[in-house]
N, C-alpha and C. Protein backbone atom coordinates (compact mmCIF):
# COMPACT_ATOMS: atom_id res chain seq x y z
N UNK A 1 -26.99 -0.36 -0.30
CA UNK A 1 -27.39 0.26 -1.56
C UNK A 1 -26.32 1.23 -2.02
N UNK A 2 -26.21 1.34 -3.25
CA UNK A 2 -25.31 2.02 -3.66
C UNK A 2 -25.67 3.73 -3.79
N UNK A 3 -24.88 5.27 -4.04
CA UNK A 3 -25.00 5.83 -3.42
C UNK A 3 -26.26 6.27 -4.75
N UNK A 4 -26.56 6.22 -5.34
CA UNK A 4 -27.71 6.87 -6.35
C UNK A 4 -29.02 5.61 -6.29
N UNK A 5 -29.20 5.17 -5.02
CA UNK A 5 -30.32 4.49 -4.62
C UNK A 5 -30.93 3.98 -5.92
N UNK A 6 -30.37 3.10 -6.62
CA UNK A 6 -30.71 2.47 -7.69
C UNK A 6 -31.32 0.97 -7.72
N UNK A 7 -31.44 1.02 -6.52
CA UNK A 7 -32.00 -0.80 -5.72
C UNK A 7 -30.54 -2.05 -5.89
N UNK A 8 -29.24 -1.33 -6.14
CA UNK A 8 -28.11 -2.63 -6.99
C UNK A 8 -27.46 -2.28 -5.74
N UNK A 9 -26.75 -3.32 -5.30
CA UNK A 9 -25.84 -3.88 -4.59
C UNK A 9 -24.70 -2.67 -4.32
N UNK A 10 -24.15 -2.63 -3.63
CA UNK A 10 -22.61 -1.64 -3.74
C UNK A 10 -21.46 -2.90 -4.48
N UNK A 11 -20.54 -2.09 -4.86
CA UNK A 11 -19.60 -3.02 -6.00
C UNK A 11 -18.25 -3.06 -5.34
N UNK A 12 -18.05 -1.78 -4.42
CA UNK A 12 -16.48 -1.72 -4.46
C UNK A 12 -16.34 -2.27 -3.11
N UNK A 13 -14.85 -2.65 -2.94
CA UNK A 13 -14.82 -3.56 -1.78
C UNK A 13 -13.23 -3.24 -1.53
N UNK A 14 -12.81 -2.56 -0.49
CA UNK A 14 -11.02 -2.29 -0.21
C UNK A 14 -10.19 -3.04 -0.20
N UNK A 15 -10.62 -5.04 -0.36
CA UNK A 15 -9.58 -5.87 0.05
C UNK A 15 -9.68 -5.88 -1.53
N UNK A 16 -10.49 -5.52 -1.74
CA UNK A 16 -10.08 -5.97 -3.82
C UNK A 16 -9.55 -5.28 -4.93
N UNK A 17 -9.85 -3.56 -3.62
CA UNK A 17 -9.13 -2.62 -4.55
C UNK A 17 -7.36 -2.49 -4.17
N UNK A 18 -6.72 -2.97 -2.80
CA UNK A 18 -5.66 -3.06 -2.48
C UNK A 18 -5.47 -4.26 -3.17
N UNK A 19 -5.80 -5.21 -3.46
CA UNK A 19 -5.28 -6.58 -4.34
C UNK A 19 -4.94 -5.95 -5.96
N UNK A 20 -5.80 -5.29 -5.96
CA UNK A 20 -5.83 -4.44 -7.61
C UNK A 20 -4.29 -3.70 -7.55
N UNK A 21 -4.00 -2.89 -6.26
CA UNK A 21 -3.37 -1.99 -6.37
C UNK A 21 -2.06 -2.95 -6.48
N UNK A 22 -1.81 -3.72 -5.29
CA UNK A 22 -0.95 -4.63 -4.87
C UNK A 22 -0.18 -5.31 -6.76
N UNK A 23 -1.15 -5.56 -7.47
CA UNK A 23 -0.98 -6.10 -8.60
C UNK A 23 -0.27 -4.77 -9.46
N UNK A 24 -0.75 -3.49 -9.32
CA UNK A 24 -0.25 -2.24 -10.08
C UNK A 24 1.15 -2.32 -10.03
N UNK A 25 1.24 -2.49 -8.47
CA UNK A 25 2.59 -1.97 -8.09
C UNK A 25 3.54 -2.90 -8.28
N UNK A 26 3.34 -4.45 -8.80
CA UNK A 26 4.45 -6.03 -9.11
C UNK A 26 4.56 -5.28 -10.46
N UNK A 27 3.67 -4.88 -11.31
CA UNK A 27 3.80 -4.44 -12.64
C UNK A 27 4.44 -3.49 -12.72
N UNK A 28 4.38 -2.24 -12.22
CA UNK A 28 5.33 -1.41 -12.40
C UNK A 28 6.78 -1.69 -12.43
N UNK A 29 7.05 -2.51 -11.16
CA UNK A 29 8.58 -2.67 -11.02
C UNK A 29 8.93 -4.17 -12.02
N UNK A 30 7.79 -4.46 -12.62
CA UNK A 30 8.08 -5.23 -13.58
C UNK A 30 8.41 -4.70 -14.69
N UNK A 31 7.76 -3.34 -15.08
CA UNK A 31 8.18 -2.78 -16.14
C UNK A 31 9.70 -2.28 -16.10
N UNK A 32 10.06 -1.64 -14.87
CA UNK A 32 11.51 -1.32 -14.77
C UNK A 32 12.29 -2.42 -15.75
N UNK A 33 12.45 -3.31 -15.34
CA UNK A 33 12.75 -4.53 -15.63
C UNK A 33 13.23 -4.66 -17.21
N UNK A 34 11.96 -3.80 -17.95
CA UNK A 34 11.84 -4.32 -19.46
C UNK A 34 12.98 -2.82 -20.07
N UNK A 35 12.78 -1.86 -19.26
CA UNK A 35 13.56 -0.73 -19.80
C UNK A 35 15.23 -1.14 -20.10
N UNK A 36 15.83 -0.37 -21.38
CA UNK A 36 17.10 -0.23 -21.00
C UNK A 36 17.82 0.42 -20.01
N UNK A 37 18.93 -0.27 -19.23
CA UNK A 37 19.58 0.93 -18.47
C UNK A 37 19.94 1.94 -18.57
N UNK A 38 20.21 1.94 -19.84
CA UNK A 38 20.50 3.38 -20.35
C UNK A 38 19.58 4.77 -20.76
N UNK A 39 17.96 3.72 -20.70
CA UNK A 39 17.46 5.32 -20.99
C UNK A 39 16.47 5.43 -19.80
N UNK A 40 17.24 6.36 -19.20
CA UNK A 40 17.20 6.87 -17.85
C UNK A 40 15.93 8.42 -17.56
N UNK A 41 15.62 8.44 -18.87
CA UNK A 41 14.78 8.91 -19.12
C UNK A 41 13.22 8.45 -18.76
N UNK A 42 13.32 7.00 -19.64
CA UNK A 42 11.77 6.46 -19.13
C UNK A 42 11.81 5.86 -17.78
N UNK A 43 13.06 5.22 -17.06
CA UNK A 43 13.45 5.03 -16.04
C UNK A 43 12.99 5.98 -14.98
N UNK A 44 13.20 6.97 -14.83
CA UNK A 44 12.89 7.91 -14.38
C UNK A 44 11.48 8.34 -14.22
N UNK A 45 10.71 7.65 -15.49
CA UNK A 45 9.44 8.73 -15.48
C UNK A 45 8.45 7.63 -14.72
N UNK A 46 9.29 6.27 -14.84
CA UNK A 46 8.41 4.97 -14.29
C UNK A 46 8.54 4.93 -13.18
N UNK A 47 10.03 5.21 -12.26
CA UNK A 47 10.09 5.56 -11.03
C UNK A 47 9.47 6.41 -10.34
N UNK A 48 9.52 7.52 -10.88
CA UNK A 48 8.98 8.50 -10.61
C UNK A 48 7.14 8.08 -9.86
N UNK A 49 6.84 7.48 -11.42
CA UNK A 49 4.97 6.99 -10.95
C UNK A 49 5.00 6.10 -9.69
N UNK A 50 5.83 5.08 -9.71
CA UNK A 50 6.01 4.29 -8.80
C UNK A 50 5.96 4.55 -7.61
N UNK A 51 7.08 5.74 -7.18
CA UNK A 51 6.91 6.39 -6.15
C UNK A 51 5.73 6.80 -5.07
N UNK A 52 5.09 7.82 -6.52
CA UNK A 52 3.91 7.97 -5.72
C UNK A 52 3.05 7.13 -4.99
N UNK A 53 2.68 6.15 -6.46
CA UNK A 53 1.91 4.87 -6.24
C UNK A 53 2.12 4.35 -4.46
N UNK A 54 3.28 4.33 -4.36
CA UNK A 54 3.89 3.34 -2.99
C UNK A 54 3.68 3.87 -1.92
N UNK A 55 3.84 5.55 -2.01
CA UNK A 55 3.41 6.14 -0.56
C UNK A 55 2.15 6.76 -0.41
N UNK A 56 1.33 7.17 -1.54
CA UNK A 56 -0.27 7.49 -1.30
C UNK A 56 -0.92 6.14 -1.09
N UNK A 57 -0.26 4.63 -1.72
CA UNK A 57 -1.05 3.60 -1.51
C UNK A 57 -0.97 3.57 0.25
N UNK A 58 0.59 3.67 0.54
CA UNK A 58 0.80 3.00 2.36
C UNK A 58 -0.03 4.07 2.81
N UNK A 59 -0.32 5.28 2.42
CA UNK A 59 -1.23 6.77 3.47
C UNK A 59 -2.75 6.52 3.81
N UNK A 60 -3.06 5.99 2.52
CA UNK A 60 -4.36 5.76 2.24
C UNK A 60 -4.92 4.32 3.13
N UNK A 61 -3.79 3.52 3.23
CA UNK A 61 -4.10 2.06 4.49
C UNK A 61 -4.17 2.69 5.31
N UNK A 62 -3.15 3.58 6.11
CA UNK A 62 -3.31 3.96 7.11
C UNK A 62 -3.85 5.02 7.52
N UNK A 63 -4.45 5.86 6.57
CA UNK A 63 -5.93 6.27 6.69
C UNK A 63 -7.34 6.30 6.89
N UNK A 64 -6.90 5.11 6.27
CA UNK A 64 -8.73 4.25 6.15
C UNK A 64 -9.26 2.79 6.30
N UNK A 65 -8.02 1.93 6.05
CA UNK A 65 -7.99 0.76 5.73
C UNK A 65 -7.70 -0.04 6.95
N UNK A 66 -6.26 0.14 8.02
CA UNK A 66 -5.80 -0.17 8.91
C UNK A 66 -6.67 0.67 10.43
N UNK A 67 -6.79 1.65 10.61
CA UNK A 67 -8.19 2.12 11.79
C UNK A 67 -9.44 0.92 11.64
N UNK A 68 -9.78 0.89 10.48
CA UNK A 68 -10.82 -0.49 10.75
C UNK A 68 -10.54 -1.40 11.12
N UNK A 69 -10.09 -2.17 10.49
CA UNK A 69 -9.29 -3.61 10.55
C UNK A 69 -8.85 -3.57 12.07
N UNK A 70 -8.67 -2.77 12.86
CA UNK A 70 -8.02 -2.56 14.51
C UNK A 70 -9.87 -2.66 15.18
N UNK A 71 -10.66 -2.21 14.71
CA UNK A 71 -11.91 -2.56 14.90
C UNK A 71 -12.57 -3.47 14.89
N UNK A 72 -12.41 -4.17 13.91
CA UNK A 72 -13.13 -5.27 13.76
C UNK A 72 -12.32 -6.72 13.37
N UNK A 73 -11.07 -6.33 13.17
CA UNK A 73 -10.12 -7.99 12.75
C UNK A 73 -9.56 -8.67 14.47
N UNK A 74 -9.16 -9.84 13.86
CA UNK A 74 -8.88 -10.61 15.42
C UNK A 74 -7.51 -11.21 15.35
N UNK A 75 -6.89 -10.91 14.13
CA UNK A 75 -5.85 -11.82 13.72
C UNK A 75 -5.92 -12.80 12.76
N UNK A 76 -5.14 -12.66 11.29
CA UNK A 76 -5.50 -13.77 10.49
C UNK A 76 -3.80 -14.46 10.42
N UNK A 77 -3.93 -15.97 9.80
CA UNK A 77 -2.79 -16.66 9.38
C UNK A 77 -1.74 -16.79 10.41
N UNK A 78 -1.07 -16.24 10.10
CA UNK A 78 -0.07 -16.46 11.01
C UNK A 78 0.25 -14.84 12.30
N UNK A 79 -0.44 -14.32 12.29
CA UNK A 79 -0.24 -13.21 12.99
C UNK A 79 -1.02 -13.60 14.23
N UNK A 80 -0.33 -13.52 15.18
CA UNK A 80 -0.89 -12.90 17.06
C UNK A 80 -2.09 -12.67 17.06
N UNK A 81 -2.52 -11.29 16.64
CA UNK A 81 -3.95 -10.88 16.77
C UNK A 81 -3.80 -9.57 15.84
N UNK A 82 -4.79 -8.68 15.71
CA UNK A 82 -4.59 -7.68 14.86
C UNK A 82 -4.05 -6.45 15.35
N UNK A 83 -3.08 -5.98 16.34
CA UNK A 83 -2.37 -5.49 16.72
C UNK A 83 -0.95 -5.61 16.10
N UNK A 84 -0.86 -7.00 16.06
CA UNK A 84 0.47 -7.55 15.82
C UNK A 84 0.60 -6.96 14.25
N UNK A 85 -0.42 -7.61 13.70
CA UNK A 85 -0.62 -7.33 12.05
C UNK A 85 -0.21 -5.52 11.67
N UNK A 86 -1.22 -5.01 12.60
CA UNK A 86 -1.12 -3.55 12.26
C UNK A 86 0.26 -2.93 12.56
N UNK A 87 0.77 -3.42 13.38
CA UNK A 87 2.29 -2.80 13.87
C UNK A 87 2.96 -3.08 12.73
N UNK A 88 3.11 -4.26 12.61
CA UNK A 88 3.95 -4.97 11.61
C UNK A 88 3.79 -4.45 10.05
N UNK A 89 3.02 -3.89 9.73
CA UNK A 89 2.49 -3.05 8.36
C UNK A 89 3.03 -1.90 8.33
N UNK A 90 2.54 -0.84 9.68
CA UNK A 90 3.50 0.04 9.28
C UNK A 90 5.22 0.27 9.71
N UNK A 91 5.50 -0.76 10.47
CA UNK A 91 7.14 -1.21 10.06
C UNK A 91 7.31 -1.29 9.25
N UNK A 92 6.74 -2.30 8.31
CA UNK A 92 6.87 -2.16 6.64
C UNK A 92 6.18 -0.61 5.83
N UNK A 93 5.59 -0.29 6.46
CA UNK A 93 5.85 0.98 5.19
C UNK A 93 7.37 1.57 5.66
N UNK A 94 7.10 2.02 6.81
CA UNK A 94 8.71 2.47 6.75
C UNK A 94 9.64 2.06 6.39
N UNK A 95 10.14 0.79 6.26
CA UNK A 95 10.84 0.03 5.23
C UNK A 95 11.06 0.91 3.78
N UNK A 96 9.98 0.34 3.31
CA UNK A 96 9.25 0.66 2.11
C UNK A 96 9.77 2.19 1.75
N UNK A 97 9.60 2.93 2.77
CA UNK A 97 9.40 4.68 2.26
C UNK A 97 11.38 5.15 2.42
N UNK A 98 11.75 4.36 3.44
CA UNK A 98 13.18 4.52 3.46
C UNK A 98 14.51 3.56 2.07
N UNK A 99 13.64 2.79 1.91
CA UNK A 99 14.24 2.10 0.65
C UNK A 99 13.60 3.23 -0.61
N UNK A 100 12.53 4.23 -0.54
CA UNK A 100 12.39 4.85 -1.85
C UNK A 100 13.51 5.84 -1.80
N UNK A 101 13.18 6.18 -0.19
CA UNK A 101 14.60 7.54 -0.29
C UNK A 101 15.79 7.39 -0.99
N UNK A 102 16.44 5.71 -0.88
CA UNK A 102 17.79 5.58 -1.04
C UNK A 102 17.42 5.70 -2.33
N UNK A 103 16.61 5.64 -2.93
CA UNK A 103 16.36 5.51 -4.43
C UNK A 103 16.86 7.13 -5.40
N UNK A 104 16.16 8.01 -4.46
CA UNK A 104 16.96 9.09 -4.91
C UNK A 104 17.85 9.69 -4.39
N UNK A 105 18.81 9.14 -3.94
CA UNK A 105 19.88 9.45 -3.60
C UNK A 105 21.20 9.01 -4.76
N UNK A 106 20.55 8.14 -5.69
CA UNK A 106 21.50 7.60 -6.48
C UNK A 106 21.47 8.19 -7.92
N UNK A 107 22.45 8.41 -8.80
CA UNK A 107 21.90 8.62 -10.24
C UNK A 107 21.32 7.59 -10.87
N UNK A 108 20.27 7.64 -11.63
CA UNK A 108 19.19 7.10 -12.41
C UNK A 108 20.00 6.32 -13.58
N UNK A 109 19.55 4.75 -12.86
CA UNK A 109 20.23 4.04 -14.18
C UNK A 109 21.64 3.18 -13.37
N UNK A 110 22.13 3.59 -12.51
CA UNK A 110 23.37 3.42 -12.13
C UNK A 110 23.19 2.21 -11.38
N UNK A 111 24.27 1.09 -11.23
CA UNK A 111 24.35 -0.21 -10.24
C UNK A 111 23.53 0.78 -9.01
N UNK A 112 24.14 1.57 -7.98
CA UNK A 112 23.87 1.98 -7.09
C UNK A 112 22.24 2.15 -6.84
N UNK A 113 21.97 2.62 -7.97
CA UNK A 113 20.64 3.22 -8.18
C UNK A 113 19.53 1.79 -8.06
N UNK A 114 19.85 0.79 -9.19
CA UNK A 114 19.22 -0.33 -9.46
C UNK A 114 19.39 -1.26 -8.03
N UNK A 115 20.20 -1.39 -6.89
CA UNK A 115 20.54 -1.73 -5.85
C UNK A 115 19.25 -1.33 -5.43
N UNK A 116 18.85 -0.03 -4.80
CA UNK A 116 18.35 0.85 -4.40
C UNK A 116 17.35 0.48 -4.48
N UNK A 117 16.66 0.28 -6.15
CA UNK A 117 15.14 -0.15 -6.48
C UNK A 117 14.98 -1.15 -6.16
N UNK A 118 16.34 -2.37 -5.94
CA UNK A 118 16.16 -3.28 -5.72
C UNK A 118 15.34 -3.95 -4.37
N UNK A 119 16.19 -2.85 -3.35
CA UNK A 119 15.71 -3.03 -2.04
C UNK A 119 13.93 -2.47 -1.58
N UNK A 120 14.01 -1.49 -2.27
CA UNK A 120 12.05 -1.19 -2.37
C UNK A 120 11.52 -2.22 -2.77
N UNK A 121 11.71 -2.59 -3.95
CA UNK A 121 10.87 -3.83 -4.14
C UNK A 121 10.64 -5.09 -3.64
N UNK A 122 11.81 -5.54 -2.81
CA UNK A 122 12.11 -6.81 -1.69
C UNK A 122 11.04 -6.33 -0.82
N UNK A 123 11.68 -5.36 -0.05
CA UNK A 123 10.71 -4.43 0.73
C UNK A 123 8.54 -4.15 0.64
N UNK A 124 8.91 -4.09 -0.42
CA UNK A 124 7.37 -3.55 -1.29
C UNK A 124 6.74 -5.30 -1.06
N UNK A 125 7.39 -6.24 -1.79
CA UNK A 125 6.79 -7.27 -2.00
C UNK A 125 6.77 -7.99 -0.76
N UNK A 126 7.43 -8.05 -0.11
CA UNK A 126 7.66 -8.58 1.30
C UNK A 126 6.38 -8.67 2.42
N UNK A 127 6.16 -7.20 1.92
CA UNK A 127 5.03 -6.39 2.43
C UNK A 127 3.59 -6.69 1.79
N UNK A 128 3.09 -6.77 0.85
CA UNK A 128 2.06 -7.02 0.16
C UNK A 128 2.06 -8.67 0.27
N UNK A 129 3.01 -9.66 0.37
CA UNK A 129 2.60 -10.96 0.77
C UNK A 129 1.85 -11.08 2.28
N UNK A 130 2.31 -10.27 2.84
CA UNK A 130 2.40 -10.84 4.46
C UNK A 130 0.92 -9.66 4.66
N UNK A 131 0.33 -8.68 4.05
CA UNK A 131 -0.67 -8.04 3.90
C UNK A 131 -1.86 -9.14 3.47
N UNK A 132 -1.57 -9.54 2.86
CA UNK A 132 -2.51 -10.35 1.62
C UNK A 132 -3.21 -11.89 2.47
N UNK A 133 -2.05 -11.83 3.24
CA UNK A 133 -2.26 -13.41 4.24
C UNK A 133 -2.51 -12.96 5.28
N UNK A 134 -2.61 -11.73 5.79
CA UNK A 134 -3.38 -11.61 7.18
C UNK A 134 -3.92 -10.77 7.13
N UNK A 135 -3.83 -9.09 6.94
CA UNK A 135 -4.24 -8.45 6.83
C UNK A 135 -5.81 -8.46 5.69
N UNK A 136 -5.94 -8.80 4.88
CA UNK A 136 -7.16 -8.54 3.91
C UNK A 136 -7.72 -10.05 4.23
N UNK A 137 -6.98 -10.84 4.52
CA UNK A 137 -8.11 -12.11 4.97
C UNK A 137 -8.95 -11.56 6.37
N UNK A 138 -7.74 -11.15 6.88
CA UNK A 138 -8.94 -10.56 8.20
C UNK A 138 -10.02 -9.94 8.17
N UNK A 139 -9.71 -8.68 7.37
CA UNK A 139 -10.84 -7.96 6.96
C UNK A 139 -11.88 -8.66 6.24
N UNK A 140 -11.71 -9.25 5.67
CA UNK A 140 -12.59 -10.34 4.76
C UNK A 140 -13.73 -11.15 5.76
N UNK A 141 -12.62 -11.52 6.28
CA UNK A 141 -13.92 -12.65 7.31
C UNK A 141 -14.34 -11.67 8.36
N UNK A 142 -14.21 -10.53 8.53
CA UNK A 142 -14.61 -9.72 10.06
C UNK A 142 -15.34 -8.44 9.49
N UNK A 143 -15.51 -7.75 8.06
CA UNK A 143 -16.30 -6.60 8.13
C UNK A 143 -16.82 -6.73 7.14
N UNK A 144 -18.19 -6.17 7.42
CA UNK A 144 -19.19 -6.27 6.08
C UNK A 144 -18.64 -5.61 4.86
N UNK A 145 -19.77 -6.02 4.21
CA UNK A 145 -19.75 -5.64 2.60
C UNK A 145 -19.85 -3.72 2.37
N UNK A 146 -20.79 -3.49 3.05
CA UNK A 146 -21.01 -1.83 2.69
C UNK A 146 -19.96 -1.55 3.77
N UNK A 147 -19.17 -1.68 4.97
CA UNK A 147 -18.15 -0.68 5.42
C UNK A 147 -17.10 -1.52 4.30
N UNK A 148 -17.12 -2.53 3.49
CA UNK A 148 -15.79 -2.65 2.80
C UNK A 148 -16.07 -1.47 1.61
N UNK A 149 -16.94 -1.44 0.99
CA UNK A 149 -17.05 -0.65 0.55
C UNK A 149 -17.21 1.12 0.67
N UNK A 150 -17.41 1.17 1.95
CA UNK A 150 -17.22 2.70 1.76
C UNK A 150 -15.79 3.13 2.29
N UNK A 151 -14.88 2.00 2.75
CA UNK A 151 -13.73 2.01 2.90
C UNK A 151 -13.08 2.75 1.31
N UNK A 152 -13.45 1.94 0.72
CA UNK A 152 -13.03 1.75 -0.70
C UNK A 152 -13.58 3.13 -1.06
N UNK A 153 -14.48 3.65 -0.98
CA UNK A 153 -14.43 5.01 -1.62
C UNK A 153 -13.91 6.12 -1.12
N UNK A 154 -13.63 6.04 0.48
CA UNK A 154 -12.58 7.02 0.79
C UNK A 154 -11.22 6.72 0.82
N UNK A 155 -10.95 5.68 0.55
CA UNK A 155 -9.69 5.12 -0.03
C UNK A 155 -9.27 5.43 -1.38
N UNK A 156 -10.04 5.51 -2.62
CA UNK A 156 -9.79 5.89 -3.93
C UNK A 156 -10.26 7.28 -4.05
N UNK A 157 -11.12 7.79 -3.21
CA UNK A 157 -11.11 9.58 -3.59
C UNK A 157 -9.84 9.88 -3.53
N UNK A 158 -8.92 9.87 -1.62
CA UNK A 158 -7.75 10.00 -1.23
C UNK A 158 -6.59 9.89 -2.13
N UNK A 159 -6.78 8.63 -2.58
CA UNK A 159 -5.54 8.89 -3.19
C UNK A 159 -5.55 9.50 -4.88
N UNK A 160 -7.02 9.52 -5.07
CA UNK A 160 -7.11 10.32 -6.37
C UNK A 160 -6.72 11.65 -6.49
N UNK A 161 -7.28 12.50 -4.84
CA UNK A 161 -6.94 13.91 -4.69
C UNK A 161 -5.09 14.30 -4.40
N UNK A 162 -4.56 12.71 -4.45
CA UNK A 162 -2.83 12.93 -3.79
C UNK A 162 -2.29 12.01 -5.55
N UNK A 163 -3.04 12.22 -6.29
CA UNK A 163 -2.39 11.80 -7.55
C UNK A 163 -0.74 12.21 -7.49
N UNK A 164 -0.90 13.51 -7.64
CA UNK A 164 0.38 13.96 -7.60
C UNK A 164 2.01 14.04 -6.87
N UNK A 165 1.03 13.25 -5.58
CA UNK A 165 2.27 12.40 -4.71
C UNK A 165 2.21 13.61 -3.11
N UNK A 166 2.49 13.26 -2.31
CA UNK A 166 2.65 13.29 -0.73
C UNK A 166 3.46 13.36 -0.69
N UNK A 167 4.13 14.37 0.73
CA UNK A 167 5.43 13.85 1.77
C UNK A 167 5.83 12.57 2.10
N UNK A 168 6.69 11.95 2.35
CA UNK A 168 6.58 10.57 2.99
C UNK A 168 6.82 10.82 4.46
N UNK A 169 5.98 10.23 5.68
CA UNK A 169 6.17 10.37 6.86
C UNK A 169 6.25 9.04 7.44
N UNK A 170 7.22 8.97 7.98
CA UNK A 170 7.20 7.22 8.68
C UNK A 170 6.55 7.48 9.90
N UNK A 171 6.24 6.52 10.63
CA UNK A 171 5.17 6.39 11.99
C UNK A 171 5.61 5.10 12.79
N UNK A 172 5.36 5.78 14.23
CA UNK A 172 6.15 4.72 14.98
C UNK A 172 5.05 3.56 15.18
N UNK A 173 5.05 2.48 14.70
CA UNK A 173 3.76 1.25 14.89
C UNK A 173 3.68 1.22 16.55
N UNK A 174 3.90 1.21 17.42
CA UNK A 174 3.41 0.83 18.71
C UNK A 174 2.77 2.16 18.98
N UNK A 175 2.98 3.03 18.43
CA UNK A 175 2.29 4.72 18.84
C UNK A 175 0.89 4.67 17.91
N UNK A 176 1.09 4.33 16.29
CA UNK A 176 -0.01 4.36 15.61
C UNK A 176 -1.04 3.22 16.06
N UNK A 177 -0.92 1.95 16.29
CA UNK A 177 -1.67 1.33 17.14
C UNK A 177 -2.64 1.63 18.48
N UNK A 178 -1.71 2.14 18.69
CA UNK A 178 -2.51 2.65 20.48
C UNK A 178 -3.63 4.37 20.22
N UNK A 179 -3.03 5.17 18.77
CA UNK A 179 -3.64 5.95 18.83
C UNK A 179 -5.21 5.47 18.01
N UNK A 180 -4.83 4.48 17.31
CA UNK A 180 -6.41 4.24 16.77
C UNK A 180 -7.32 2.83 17.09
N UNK A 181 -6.53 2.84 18.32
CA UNK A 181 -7.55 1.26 19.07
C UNK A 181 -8.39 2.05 19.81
């Protein structure tokens, strides 16, 4: 039941709001895309969102999303078991969070710079395929409907209250594994 006991179903579900997000984040760096190089201005202000987007999204998995899934998944597609999966995710955020760094390290607009975004997004997408095929199928076939959903609401408070963007902290996957099995 949903939380104002209204007799209706619960609605929200975390493999659909990370598919949602997953889709935010192809668009964003799709929009890069449409900008001129030269105005480094909106460049900037799209990166900028992006940013956040990429590391409150990876905080918020591994807040709420990935501790379950170590609970209740067994391994989907092509992954070992769900160990394998979970390690392998946050290798890829770190990826992910070290390709944003190089991002500002460069001036805005510049080959160097566009290199830079380039490699987050290889990175980013790399990551959200290989998520999408094991990770959220797992969860799919292994945890109910109301823990997907209340996943999903401490998943979108979180990153509603980190609108404004987080530290980025990388994490060693064989350490984060073992601390939440």
């Amino acid at each position: 039941m949903d939380a104002g006991n209204t007799g209706t179903p619960t609605s929200m579900d975390i493999t659909e709001l990370i598919l949602f997000q997953h889709h935010e984040q192809r668009r964003t760096f799709a929009l890069l895309d449409e900008i001129p190089r030269d105005d480094t201005a909106a460049l900037s202000a799209i990166w900028g969102r992006l940013e956040i987007l990429l590391e409150v999204h990876a905080e918020a998995e591994e807040k709420f999303f990935y501790p379950r899934l170590l609970t209740v998944g067994h391994g989907a597609s092509d992954a070992d078991s769900v160990s394998e999966e979970i390690e392998d995710a946050i290798k890829d955020h770190n990826e992910i969070r070290d390709a944003v760094r190089k991002v500002a390290g460069h001036e805005t607009g510049t080959d160097d710079w566009w290199q830079a975004v380039t490699e987050a997004r290889v990175s980013n997408s790399d990551h959200m395929a290989e998520e999408e095929r094991q990770d959220l199928a797992d969860f799919r076939r292994h945890a109910d409907l109301q823990t997907r959903h209340d996943i999903a609401v401490q998943f979108i408070a979180y990153e509603n209250q980190h609108a404004k963007g987080i530290k980025p902290v990388d994490k060693d996957p064989e350490d984060y594994v073992a601390e939440h099995s």
